[in-house]
N, C-alpha and C. Protein backbone atom coordinates (compact mmCIF):
# COMPACT_ATOMS: atom_id res chain seq x y z
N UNK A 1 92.32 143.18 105.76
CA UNK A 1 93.54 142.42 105.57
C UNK A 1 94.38 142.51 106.84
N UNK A 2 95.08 141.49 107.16
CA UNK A 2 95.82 141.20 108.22
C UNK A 2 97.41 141.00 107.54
N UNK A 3 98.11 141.98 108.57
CA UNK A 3 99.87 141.78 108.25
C UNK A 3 100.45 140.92 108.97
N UNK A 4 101.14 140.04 108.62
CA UNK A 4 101.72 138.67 109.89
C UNK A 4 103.32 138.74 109.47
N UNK A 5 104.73 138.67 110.41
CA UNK A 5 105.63 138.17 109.92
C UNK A 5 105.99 136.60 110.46
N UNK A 6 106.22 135.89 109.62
CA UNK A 6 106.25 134.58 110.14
C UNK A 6 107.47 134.06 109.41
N UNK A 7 108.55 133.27 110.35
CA UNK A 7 109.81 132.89 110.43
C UNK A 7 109.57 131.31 109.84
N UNK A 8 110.07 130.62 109.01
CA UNK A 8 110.29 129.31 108.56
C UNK A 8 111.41 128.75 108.64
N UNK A 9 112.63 128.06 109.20
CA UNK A 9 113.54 127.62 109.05
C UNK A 9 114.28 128.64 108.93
N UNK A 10 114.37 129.72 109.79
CA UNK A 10 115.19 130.65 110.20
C UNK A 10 115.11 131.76 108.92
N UNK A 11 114.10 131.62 107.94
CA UNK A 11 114.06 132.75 106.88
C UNK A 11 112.94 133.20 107.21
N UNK A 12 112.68 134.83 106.80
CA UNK A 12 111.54 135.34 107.93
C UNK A 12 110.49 135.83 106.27
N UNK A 13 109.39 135.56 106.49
CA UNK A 13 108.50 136.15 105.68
C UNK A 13 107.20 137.24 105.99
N UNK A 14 107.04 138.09 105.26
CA UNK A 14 106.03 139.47 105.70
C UNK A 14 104.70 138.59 104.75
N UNK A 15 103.88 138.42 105.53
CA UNK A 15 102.72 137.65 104.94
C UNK A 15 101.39 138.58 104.98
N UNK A 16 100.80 138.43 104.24
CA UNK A 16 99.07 139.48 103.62
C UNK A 16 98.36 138.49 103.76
N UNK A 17 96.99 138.65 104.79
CA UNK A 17 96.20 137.47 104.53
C UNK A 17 94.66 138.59 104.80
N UNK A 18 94.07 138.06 103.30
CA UNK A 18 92.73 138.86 103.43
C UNK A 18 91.68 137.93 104.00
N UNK A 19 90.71 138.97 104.86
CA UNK A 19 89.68 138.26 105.30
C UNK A 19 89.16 137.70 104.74
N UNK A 20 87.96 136.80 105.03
CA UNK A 20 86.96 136.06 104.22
C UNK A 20 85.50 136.35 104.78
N UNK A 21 84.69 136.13 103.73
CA UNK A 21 83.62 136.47 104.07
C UNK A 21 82.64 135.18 104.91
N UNK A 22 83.37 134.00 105.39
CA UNK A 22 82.98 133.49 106.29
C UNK A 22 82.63 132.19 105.65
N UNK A 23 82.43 132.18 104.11
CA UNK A 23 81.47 131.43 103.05
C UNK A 23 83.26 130.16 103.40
N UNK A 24 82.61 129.27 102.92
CA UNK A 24 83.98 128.09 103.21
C UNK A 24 84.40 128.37 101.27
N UNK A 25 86.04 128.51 100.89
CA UNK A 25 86.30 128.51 99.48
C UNK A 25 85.85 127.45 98.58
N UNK A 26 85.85 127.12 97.82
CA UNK A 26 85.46 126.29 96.58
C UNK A 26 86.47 124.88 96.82
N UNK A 27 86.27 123.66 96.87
CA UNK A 27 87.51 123.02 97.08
C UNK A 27 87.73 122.57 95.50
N UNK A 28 89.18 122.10 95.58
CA UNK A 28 90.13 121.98 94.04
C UNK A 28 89.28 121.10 94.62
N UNK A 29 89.18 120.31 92.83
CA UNK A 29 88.84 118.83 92.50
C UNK A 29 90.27 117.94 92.43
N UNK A 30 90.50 116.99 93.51
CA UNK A 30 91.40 116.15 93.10
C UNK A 30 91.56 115.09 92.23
N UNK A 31 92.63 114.64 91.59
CA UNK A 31 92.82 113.58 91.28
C UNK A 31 92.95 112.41 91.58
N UNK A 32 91.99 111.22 91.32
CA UNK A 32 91.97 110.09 92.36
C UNK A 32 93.18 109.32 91.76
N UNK A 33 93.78 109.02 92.97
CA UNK A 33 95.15 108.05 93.76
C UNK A 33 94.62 106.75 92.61
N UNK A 34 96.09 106.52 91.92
CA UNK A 34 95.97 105.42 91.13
C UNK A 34 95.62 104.14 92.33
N UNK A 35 95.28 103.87 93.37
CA UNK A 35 95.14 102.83 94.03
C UNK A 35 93.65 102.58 94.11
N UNK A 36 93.23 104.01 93.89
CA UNK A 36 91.61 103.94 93.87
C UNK A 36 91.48 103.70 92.40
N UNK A 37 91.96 103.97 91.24
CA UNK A 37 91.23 103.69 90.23
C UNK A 37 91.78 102.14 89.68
N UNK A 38 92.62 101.28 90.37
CA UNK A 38 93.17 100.24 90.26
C UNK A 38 91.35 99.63 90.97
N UNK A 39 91.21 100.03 92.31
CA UNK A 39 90.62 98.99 92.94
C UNK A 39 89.15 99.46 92.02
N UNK A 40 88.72 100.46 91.29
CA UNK A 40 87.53 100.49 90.76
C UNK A 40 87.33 99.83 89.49
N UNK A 41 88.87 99.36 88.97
CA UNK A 41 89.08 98.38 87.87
C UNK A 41 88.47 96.97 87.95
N UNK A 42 88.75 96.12 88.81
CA UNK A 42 88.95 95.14 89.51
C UNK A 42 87.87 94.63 89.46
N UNK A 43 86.49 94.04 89.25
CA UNK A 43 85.67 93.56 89.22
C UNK A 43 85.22 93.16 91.05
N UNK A 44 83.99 93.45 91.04
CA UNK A 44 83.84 93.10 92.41
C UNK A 44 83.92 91.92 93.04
N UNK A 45 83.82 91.06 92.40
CA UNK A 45 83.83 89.56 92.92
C UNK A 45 85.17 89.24 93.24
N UNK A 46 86.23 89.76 93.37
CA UNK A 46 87.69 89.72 93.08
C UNK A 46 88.11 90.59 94.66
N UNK A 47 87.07 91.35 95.34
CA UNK A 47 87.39 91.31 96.46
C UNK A 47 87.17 90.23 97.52
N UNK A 48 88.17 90.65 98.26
CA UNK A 48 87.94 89.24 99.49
C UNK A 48 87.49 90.26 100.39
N UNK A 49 86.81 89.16 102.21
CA UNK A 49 86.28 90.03 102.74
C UNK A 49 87.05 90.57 103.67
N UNK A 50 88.45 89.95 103.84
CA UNK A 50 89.28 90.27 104.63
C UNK A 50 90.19 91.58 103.89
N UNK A 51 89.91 92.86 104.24
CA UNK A 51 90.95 94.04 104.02
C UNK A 51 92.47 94.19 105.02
N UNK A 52 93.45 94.74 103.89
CA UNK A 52 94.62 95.05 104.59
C UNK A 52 94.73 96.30 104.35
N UNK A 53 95.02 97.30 105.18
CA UNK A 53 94.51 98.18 104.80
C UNK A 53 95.70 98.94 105.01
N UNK A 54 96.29 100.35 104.96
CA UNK A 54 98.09 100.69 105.08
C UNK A 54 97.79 101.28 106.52
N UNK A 55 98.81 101.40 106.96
CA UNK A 55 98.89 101.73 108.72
C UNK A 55 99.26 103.16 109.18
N UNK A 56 100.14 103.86 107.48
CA UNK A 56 100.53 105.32 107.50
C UNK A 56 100.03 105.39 105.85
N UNK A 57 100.69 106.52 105.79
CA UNK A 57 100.65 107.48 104.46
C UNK A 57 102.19 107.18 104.02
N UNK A 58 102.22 106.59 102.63
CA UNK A 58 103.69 106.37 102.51
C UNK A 58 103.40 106.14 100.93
N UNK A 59 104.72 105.04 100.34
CA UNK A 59 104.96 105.00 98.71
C UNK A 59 105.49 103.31 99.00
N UNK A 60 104.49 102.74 97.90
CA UNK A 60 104.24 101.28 98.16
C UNK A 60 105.82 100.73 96.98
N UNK A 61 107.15 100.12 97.63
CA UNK A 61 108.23 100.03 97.19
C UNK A 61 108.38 98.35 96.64
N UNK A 62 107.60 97.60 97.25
CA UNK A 62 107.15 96.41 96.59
C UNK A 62 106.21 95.78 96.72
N UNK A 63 105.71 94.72 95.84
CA UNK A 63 104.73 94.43 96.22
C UNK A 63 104.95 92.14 95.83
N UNK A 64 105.37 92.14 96.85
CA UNK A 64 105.48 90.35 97.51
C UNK A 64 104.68 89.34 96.97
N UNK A 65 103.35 89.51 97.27
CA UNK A 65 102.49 88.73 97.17
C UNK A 65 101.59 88.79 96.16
N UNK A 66 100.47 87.54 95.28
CA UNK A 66 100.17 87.91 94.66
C UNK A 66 98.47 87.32 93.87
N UNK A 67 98.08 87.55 93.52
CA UNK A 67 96.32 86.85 93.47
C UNK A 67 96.01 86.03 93.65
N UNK A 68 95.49 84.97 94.71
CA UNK A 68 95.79 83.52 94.52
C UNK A 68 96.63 82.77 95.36
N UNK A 69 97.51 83.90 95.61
CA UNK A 69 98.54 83.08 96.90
C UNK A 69 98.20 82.62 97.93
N UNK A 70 97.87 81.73 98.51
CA UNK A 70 98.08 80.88 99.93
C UNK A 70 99.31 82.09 100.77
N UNK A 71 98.91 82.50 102.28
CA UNK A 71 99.65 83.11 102.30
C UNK A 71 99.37 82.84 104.19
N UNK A 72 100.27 82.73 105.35
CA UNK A 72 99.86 82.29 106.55
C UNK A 72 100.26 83.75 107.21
N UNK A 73 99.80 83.48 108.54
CA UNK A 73 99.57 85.05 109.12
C UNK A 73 101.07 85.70 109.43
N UNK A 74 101.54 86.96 109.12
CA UNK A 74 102.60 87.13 109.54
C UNK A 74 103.26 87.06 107.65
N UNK A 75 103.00 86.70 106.77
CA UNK A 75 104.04 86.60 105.68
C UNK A 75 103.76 87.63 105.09
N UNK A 76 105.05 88.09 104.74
CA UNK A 76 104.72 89.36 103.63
C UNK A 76 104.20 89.66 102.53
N UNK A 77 103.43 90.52 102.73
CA UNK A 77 102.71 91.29 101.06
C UNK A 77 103.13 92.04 100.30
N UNK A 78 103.89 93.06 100.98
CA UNK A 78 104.50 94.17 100.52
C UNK A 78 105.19 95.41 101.41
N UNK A 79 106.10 96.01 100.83
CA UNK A 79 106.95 96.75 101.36
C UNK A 79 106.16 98.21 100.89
N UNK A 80 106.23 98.86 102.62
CA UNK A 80 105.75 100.20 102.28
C UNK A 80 106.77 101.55 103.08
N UNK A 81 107.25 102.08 102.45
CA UNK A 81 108.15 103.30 102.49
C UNK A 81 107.56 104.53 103.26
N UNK A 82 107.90 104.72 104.46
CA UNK A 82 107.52 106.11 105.58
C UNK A 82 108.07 106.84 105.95
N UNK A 83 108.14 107.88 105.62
CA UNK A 83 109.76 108.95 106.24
C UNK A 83 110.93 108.09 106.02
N UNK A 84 111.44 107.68 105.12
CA UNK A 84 112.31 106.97 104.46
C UNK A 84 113.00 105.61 105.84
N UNK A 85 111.81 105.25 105.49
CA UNK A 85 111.29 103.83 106.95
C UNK A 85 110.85 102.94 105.68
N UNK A 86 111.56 101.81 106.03
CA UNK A 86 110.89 100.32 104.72
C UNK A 86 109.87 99.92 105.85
N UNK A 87 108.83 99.74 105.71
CA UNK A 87 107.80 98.69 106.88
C UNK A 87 106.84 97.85 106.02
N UNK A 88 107.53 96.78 106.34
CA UNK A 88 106.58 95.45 106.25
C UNK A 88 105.16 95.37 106.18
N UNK A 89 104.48 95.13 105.16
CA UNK A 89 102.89 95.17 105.50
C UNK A 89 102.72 93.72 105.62
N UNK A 90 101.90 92.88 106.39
CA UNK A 90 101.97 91.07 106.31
C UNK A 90 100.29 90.82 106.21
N UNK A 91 100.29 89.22 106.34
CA UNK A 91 99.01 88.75 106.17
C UNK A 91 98.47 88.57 107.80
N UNK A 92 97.57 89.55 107.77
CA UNK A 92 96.62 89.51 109.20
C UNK A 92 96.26 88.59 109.63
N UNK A 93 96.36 87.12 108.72
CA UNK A 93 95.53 85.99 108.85
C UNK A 93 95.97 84.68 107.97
N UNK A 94 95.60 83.86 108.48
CA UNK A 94 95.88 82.69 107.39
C UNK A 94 94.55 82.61 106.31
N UNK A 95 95.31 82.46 104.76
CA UNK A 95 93.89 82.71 103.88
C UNK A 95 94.39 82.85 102.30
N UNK A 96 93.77 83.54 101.71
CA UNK A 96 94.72 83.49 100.08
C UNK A 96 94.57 84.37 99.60
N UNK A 97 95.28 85.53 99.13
CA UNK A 97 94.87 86.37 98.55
C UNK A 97 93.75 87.05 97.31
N UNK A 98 92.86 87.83 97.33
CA UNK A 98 91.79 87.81 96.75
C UNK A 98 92.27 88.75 95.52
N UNK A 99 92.70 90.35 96.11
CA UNK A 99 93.31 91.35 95.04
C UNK A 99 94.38 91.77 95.74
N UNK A 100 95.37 92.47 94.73
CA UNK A 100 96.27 93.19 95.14
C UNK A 100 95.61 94.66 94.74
N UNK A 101 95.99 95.65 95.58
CA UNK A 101 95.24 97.05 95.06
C UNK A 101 96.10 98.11 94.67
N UNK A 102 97.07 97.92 94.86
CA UNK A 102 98.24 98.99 94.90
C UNK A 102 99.46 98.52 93.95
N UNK A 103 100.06 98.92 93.18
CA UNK A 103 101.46 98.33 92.63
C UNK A 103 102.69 99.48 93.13
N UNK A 104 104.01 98.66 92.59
CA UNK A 104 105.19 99.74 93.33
C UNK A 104 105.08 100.67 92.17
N UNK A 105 105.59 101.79 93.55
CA UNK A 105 105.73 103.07 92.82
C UNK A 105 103.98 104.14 93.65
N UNK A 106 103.28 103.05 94.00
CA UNK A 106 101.99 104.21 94.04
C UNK A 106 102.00 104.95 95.77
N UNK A 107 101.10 105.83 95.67
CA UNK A 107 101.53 106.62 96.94
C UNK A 107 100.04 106.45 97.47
N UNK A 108 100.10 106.09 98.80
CA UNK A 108 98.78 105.34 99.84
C UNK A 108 98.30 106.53 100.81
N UNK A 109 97.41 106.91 100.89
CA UNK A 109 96.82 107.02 102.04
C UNK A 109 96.51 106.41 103.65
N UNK A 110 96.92 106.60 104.98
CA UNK A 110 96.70 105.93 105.65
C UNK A 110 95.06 105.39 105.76
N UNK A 111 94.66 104.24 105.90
CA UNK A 111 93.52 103.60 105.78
C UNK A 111 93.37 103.48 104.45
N UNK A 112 94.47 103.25 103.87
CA UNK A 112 94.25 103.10 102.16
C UNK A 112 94.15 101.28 102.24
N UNK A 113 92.95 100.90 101.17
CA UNK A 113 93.28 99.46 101.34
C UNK A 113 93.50 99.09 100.23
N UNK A 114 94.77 98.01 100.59
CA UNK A 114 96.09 97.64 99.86
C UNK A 114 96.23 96.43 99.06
N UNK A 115 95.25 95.76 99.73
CA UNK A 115 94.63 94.29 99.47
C UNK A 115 93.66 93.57 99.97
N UNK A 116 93.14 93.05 99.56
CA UNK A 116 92.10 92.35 100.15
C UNK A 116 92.73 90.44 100.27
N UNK A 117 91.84 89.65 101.04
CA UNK A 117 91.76 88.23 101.35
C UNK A 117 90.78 87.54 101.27
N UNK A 118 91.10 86.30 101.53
CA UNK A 118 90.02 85.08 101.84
C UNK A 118 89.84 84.28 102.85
């Protein structure tokens, strides 16, 4: 075992950290991101081949656009929330929307994809 003191935001902590035997730990099983079990809902034919995909890690605050829409490059899809940053997600392209993958309220992964096109 190793003794460490390590300071956080000016409060100091006496930390115990036991060795390991080298073996990597067990990983938790996570819970998959309602955006993934939205897009495993979705029937496959309902993707387009054009992905939008998120640019950070954030919390999707609206969502603009919608299945079907005609939508030209540059118009908005949806509002995505970053270090309390609103940023615009838009259409990469002129085309129509195929799925939406995400609704407000859900929390994205960067390279999370958000929607797909046509």
């Amino acid at each position: 075992m190793k003794n460490y003191t390590i300071t956080v935001n000016g409060t100091v902590y006496d930390v115990t950290v036991e060795e390991g035997t080298g073996a990597a730990a067990p990983a938790a099983p996570k819970a998959a991101p309602k955006a993934a079990a939205q897009k495993a809902a979705a029937p496959s034919g309902a993707q387009g081949s054009i992905k939008v995909n998120a640019p950070m890690q954030g919390k999707i605050l609206s969502v603009s656009a919608q299945t079907g829409q005609t939508v030209k490059k540059g118009d908005l899809l949806m509002i995505l929330e970053a270090m309390k940053m609103e940023n615009e997600v838009v259409a990469p392209q002129d085309g129509v929307v195929a799925s939406i993958n995400v609704a407000a309220g859900d929390t994205v992964e960067v390279g999370a994809i958000l929607a797909t096109m046509n």
